[in-house]
Protein backbone atom coordinates (compact mmCIF):
# COMPACT_ATOMS: atom_id res chain seq x y z
CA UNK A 1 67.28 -168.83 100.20
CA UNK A 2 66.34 -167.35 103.43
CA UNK A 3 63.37 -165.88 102.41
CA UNK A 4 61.61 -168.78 104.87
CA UNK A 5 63.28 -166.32 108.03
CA UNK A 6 60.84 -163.54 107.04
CA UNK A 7 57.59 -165.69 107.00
CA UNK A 8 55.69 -165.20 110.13
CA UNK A 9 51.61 -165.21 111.46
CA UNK A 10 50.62 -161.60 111.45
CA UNK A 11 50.48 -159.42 114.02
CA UNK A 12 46.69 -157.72 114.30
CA UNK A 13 46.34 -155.04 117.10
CA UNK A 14 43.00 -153.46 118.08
CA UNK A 15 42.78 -151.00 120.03
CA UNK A 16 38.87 -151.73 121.65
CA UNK A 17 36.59 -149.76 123.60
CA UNK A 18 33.70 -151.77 124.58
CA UNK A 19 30.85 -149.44 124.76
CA UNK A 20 31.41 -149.10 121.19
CA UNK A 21 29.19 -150.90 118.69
CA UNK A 22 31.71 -150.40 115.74
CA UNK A 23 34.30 -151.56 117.95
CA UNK A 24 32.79 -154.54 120.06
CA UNK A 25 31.59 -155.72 115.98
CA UNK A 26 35.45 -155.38 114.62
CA UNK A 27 36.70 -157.66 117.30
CA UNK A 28 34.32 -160.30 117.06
CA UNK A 29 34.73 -160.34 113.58
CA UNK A 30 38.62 -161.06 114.22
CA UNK A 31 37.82 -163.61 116.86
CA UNK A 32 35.43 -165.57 114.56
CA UNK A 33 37.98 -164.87 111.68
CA UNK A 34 40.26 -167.34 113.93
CA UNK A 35 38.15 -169.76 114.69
CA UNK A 36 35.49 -170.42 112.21
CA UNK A 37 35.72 -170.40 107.76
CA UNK A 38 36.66 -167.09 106.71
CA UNK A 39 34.80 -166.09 104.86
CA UNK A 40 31.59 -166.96 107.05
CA UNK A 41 29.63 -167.68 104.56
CA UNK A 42 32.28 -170.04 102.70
CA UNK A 43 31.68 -173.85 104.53
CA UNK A 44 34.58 -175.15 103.13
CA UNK A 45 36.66 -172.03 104.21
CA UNK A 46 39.39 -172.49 106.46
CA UNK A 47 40.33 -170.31 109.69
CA UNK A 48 42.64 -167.19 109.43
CA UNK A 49 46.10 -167.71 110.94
CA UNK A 50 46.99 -164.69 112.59
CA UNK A 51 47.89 -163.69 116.09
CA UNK A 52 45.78 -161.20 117.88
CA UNK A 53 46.07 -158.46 120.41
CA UNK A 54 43.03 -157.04 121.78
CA UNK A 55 44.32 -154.14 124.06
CA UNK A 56 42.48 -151.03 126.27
CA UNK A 57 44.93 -148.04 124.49
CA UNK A 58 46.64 -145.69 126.23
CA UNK A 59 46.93 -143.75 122.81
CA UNK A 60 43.92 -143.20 121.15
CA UNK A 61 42.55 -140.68 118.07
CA UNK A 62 40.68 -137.96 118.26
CA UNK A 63 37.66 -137.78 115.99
CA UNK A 64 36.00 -134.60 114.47
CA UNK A 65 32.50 -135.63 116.93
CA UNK A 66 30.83 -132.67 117.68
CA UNK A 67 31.47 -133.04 121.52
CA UNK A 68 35.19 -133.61 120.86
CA UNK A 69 37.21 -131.08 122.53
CA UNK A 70 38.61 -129.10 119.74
CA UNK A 71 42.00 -126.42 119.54
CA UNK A 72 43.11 -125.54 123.21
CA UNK A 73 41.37 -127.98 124.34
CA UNK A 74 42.22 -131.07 122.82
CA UNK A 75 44.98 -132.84 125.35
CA UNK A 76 48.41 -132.73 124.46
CA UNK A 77 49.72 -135.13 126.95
CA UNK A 78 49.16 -138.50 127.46
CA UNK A 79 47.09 -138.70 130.72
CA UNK A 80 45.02 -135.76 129.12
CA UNK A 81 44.37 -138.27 126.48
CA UNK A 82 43.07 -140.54 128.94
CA UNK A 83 41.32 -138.85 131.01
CA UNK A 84 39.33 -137.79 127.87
CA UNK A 85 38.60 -141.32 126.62
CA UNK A 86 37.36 -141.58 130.28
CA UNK A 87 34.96 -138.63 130.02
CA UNK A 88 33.80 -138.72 127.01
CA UNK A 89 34.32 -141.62 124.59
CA UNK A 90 32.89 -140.35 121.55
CA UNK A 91 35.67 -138.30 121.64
CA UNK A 92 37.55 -141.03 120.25
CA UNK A 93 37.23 -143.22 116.96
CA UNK A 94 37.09 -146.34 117.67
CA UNK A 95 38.45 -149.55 117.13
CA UNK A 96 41.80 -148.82 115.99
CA UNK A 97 42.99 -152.52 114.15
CA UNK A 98 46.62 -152.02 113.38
CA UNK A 99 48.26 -155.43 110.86
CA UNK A 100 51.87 -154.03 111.88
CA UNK A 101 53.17 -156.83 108.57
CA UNK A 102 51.17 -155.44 106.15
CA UNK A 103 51.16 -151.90 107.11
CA UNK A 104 47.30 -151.71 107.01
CA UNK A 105 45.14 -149.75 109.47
CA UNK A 106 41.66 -148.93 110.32
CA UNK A 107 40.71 -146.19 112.34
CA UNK A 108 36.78 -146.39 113.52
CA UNK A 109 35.23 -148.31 110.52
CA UNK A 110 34.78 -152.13 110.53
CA UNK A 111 34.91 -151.96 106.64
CA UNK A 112 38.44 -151.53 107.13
CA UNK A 113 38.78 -154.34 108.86
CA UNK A 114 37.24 -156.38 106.53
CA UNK A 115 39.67 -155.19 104.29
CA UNK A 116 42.96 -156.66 106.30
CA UNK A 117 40.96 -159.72 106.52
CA UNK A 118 40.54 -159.78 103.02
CA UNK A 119 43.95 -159.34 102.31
CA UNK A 120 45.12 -161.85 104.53
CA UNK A 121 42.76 -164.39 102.96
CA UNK A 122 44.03 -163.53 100.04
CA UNK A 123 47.39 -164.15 100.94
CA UNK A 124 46.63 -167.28 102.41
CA UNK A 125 44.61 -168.85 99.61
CA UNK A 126 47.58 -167.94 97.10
CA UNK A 127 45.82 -164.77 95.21
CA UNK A 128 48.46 -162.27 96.64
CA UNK A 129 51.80 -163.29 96.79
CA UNK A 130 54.72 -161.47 98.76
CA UNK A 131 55.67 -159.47 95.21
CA UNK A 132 52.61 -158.02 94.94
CA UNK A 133 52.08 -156.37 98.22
CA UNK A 134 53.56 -153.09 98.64
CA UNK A 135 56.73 -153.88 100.28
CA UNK A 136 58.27 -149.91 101.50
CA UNK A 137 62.09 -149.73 100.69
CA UNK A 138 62.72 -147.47 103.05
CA UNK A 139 61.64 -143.67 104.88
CA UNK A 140 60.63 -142.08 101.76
CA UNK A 141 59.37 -144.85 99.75
């Protein structure tokens, strides 16, 4: 009966750094995702419906790069985070696309976002319904 309360637009994060090819790709792929036939190449495709965030972090991953600081080094606080991502930003793997409904995320690798797109198409032209997406009960589900 009230199942109507828990439908909402999703909520995409990513987490962009724009000297980064994978990243700078990733969000224009959710931008045109909004506003054109998803998928691209379908003419009769409609837009997704989803509401974006396209954010500078302040938390960011660390990636196994060779010029990644690595054991002592690595930061441990959060403006030692930053000040790497300043420095050097292969240090980080980026974009980070976060779909905080569906529990997906994608961590350097526009594949992945292809993925939550997918899904959400899905969703939205009736191929996945609410049942069939993994739904945690609770902590240790």
């Amino acid at each position: 009966m009230f199942n109507s309360f828990k439908r909402r637009l999703p909520e995409i994060s990513i987490f962009h750094h724009p000297s980064s090819p994978p990243s700078t790709k990733a969000l224009n792929l959710l931008r045109s995702s909004l506003s054109g036939p998803y998928p691209p190449g379908n003419p009769k495709g409609q837009p997704l419906h989803f509401n974006l965030e396209a954010t500078n972090p302040s938390m960011v991953f660390l990636s196994a790069h060779p010029t990644a600081p690595s054991g002592a080094e690595q930061p441990s606080t959060l403006k030692g985070i930053a000040e790497l991502a300043a420095k050097n930003p292969n240090a980080i793997k980026w974009p980070i696309v976060v779909d905080w409904n569906d529990g997906q995320a994608s961590v350097g690798d526009v594949e992945g976002v292809k993925k939550i797109l997918e899904t959400l198409r899905k969703r939205r032209d009736g191929e996945l319904k609410e049942e069939e997406v993994y739904q945690p009960k609770g902590w240790f589900s």
